[in-house]
N, C-alpha and C. Protein backbone atom coordinates (compact mmCIF):
# COMPACT_ATOMS: atom_id res chain seq x y z
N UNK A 1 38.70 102.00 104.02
CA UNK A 1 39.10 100.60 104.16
C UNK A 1 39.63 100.07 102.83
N UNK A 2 39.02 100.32 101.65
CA UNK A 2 39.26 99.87 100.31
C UNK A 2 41.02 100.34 100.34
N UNK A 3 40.64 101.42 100.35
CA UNK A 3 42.19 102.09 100.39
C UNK A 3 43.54 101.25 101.16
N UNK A 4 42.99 101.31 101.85
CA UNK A 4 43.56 100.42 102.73
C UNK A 4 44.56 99.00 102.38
N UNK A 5 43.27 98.43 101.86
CA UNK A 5 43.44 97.28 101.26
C UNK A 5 44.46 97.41 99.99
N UNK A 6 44.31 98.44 99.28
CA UNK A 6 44.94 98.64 97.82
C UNK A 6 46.03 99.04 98.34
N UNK A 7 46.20 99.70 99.08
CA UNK A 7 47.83 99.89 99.33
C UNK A 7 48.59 99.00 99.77
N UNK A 8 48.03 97.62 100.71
CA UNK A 8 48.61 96.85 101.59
C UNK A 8 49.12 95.82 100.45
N UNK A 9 48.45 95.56 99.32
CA UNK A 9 48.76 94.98 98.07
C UNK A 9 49.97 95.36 97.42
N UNK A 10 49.48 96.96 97.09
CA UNK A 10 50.89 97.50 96.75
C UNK A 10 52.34 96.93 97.28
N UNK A 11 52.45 97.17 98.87
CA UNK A 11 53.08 97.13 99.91
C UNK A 11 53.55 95.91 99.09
N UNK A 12 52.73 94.22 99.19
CA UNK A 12 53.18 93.06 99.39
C UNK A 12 54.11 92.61 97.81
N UNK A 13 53.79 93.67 96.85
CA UNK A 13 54.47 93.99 95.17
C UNK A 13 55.80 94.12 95.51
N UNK A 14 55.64 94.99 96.17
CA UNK A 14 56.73 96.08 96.00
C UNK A 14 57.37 95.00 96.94
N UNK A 15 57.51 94.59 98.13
CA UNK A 15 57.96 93.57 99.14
C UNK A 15 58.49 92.66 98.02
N UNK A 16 58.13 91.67 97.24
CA UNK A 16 57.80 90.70 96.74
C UNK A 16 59.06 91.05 95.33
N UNK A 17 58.79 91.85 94.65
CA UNK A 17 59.83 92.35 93.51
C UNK A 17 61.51 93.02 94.46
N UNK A 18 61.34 93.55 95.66
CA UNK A 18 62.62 93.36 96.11
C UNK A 18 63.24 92.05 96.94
N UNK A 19 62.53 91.28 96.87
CA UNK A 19 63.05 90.16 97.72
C UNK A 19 63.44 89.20 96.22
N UNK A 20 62.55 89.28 95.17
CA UNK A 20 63.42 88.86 94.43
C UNK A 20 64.74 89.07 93.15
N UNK A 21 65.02 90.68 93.65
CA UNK A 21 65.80 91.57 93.15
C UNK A 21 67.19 91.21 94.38
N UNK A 22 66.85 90.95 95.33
CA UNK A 22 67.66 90.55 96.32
C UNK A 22 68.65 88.86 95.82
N UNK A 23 67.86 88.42 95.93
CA UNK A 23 68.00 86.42 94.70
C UNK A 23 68.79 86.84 94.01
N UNK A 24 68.40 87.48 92.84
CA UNK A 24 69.18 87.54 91.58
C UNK A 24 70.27 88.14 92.12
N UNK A 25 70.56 89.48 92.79
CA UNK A 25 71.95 90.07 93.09
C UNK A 25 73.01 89.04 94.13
N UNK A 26 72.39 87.97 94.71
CA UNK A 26 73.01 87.54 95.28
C UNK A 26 73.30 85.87 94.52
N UNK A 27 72.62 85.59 93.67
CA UNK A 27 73.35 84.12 92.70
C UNK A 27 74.23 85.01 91.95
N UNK A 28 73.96 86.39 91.32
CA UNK A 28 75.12 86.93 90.83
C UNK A 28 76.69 86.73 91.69
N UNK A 29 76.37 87.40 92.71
CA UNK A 29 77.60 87.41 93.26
C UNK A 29 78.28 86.05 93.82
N UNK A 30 77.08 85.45 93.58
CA UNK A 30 78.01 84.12 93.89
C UNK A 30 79.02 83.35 92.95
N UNK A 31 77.94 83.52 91.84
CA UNK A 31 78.90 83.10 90.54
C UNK A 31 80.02 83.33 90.13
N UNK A 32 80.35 84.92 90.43
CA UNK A 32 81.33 85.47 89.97
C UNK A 32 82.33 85.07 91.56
N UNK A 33 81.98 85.08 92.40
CA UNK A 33 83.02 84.29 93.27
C UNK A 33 83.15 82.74 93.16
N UNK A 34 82.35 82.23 92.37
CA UNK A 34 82.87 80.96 91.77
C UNK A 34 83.87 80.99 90.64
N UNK A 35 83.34 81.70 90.15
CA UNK A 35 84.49 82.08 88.86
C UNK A 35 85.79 82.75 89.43
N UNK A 36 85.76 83.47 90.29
CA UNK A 36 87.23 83.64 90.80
C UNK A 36 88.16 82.66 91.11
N UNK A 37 86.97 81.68 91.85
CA UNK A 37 87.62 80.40 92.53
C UNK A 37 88.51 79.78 91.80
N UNK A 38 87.49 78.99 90.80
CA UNK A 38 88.18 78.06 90.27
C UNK A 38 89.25 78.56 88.60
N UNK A 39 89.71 79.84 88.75
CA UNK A 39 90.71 80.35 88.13
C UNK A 39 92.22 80.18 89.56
N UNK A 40 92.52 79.32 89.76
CA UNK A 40 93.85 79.50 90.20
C UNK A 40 95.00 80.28 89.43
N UNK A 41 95.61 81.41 89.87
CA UNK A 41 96.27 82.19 89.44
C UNK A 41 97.39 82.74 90.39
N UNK A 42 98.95 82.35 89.47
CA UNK A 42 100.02 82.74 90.30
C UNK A 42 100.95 83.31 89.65
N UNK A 43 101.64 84.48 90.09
CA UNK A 43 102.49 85.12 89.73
C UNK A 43 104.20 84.64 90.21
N UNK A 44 104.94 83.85 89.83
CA UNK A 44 106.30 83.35 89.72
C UNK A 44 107.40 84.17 89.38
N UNK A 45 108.60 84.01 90.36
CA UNK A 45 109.54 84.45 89.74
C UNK A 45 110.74 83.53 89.64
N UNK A 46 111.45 83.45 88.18
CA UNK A 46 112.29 82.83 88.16
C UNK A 46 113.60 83.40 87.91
N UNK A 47 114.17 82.54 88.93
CA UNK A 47 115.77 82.59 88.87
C UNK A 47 116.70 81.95 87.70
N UNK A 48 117.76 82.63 87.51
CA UNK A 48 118.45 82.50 86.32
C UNK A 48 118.99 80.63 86.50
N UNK A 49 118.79 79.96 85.11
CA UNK A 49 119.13 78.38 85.14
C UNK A 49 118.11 77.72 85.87
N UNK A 50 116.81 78.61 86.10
CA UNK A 50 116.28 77.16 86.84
C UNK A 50 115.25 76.54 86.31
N UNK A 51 115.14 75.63 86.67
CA UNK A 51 113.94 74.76 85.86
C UNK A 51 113.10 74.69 86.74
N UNK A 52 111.93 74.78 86.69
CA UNK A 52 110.53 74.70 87.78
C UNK A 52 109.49 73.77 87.39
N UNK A 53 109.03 73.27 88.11
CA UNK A 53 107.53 71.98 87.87
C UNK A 53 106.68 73.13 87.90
N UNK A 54 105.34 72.86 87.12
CA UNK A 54 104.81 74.28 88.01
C UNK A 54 103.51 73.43 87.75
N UNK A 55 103.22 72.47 87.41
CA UNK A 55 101.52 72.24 87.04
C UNK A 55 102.09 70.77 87.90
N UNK A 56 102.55 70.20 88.22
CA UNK A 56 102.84 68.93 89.07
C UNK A 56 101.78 69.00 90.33
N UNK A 57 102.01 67.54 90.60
CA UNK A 57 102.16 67.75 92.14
C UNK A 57 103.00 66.56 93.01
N UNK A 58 103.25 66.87 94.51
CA UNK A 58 104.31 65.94 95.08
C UNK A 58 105.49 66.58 94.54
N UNK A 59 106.29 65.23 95.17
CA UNK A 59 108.22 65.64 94.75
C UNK A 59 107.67 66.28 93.55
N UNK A 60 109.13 67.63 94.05
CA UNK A 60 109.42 68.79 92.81
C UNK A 60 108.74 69.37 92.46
N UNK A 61 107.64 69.75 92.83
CA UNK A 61 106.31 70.80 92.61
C UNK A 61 107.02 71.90 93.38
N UNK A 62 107.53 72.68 92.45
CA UNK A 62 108.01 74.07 92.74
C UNK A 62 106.76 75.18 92.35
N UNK A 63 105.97 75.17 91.69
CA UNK A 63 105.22 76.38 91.33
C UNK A 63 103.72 76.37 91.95
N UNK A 64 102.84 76.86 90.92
CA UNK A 64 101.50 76.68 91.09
C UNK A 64 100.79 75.29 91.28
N UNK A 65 99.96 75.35 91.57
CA UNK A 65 99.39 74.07 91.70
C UNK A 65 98.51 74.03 90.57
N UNK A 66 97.91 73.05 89.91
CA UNK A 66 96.64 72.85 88.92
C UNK A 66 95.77 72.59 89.65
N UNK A 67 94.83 72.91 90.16
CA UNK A 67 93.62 72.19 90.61
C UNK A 67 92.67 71.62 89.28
N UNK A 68 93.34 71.38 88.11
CA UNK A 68 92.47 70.63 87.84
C UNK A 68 93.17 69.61 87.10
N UNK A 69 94.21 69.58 87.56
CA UNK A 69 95.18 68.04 86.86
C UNK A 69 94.84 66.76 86.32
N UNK A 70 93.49 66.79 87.55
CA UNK A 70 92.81 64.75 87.29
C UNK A 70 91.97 64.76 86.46
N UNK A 71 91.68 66.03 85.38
CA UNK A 71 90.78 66.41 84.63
C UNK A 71 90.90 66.86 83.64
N UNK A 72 92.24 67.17 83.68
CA UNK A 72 92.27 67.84 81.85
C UNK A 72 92.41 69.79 82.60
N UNK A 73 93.32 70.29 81.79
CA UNK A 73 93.21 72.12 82.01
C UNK A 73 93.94 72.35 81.14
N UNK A 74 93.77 73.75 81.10
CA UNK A 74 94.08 75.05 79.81
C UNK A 74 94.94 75.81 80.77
N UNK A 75 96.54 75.91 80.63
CA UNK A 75 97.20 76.80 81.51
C UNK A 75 97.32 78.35 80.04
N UNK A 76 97.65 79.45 81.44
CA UNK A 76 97.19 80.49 80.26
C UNK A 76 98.71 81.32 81.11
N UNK A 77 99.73 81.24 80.29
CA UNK A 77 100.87 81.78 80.83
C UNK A 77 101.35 83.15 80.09
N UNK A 78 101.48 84.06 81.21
CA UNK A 78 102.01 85.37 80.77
C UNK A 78 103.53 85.34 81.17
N UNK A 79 104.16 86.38 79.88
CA UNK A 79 105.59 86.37 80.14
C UNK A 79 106.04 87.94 80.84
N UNK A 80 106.09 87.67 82.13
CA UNK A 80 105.95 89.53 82.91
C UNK A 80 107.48 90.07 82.95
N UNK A 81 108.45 89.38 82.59
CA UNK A 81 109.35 89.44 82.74
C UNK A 81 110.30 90.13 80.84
N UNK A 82 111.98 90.51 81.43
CA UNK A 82 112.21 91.06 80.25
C UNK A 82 113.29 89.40 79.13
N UNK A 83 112.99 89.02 79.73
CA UNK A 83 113.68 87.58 79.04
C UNK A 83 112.68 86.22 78.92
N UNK A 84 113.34 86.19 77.76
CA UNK A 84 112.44 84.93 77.02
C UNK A 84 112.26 83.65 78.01
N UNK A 85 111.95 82.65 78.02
CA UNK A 85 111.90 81.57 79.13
C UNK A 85 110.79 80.51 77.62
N UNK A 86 111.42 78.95 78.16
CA UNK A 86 110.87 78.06 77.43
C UNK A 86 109.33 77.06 78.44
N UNK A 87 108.52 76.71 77.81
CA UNK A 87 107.85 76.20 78.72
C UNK A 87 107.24 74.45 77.79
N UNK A 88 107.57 73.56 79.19
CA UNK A 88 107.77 71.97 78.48
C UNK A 88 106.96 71.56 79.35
N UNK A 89 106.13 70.61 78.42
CA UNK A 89 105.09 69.36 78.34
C UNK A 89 105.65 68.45 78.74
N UNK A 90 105.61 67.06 79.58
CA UNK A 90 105.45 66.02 79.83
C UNK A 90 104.32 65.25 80.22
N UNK A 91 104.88 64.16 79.90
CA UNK A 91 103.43 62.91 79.79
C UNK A 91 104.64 61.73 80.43
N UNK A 92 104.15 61.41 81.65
CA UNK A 92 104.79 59.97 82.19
C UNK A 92 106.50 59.81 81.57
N UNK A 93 106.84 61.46 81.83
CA UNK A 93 108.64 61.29 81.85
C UNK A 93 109.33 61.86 79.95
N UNK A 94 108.11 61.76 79.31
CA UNK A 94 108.58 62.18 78.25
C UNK A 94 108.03 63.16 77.37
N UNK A 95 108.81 64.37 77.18
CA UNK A 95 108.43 65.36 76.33
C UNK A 95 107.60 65.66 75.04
N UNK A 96 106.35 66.22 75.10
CA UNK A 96 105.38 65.88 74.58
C UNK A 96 105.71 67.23 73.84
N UNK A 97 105.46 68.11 74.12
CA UNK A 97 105.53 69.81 73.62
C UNK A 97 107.23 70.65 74.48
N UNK A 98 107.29 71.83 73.34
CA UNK A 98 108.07 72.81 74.01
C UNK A 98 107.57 73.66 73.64
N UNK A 99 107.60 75.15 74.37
CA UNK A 99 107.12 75.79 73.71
C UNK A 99 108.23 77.28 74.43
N UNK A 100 108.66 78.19 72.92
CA UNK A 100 109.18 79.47 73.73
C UNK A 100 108.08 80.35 73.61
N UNK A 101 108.55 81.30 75.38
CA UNK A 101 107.68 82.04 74.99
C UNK A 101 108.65 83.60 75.28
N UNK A 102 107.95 84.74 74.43
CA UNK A 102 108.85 86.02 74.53
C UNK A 102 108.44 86.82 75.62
N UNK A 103 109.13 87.93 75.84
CA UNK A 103 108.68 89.19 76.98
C UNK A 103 106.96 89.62 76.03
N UNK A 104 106.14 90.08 77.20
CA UNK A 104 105.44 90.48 77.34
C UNK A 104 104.21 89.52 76.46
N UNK A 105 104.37 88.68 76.06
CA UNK A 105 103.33 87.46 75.31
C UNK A 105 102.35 86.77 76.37
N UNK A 106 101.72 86.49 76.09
CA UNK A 106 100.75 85.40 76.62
C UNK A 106 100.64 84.04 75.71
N UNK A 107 100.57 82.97 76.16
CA UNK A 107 100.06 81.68 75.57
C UNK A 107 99.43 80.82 76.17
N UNK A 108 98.32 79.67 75.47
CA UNK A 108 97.29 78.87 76.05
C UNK A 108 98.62 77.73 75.77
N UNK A 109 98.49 76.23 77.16
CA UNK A 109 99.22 75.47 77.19
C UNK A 109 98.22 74.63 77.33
N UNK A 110 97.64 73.54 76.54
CA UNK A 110 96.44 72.32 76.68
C UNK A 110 97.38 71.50 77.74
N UNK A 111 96.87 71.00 78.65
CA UNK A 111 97.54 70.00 79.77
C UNK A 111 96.30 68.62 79.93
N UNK A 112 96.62 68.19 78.82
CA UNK A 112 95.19 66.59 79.29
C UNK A 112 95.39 66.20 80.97
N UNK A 113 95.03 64.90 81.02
CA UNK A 113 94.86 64.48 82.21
C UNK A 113 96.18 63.74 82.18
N UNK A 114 97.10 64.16 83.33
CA UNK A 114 98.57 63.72 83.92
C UNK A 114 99.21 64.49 83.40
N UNK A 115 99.51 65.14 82.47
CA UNK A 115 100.42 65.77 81.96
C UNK A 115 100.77 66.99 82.82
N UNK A 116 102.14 67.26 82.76
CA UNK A 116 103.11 68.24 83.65
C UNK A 116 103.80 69.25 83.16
N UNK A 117 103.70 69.78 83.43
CA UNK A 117 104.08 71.64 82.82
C UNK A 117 105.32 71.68 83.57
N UNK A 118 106.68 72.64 82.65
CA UNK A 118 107.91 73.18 83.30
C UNK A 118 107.73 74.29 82.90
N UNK A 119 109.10 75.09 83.72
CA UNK A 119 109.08 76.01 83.21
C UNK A 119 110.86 76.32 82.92
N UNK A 120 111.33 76.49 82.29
CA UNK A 120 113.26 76.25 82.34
C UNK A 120 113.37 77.67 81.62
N UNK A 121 114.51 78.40 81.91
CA UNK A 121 115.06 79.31 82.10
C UNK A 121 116.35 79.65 81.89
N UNK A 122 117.41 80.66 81.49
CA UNK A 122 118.54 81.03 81.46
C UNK A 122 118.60 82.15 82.13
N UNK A 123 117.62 83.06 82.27
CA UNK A 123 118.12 84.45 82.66
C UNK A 123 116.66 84.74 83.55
N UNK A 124 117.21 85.11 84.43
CA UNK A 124 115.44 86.07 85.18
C UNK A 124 114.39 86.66 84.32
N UNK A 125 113.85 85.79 85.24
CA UNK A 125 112.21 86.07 84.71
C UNK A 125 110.89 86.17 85.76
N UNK A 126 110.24 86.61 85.04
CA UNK A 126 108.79 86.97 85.67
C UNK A 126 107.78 86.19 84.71
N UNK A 127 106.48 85.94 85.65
CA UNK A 127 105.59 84.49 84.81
C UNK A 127 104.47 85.13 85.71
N UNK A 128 103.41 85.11 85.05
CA UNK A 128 101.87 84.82 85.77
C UNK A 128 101.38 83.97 85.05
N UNK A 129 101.02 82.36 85.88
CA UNK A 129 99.79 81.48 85.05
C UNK A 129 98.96 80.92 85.82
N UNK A 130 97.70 81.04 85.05
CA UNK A 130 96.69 80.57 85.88
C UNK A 130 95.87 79.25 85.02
N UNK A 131 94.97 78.70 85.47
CA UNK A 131 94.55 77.28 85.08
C UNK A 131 92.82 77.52 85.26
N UNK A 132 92.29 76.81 83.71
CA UNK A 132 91.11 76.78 84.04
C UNK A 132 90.96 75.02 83.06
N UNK A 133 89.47 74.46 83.47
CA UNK A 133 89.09 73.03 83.51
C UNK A 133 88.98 73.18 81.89
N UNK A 134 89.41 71.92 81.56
CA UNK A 134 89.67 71.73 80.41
C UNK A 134 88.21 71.17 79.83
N UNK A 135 87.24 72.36 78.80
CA UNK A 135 86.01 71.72 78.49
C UNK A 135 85.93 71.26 77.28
């Protein structure tokens, strides 16, 4: 009977350390599908002469969206393409930043709250940018 008893203990350990080995693997995985989430990430291609909105929204929102516009974000733009391309700041209609960027570079673009990202162009290009909350 003792026996019994000592094992059924065991049993409720061992029960007890996988149920909460179970918890932890699963707030893990949640997190990291939160963290996927709120990285919006898009890969663009641009046509030669064109100019694109890409952090807007409404009329002329050609690109990505920001989901975090009403808040302040960090756009993080890669240049995938073999030609240079310029990328411009606005604030309520007027040019705040320009910035070039080259083949194969990456750059951080600060976007406060309202501010609107372009993207203008001469020659084909390739772009991946994605947006995270501005802390």
């Amino acid at each position: 009977m003792y026996c019994f008893l000592q094992q059924k203990r065991k049993s409720k350990k061992h029960n007890l350390k996988r149920n909460q080995m179970k918890k932890f693997i699963l707030i893990v995985v949640i997190m990291l599908v939160f963290q996927i989430d709120t990285n919006a990430q898009e890969v663009l291609e641009l046509d030669p002469g064109q100019s694109m909105c890409i952090s807007g929204k409404g009329k002329g929102q050609d690109g990505a969206i920001n989901p975090f516009m009403e808040t302040g974000s960090v756009a993080i733009v890669k240049n995938l393409g073999e030609n240079q391309f310029s990328i411009r700041v606005e604030y309520e209609g007027k040019v705040k930043e320009k910035i070039r960027l080259d083949p194969s570079r990456i750059t951080r673009v600060i976007l406060p709250k309202g501010h609107v990202m372009y993207f203008d162009n001469k020659l084909k290009t390739k772009t991946e940018v994605s947006f995270r909350a501005l802390q």
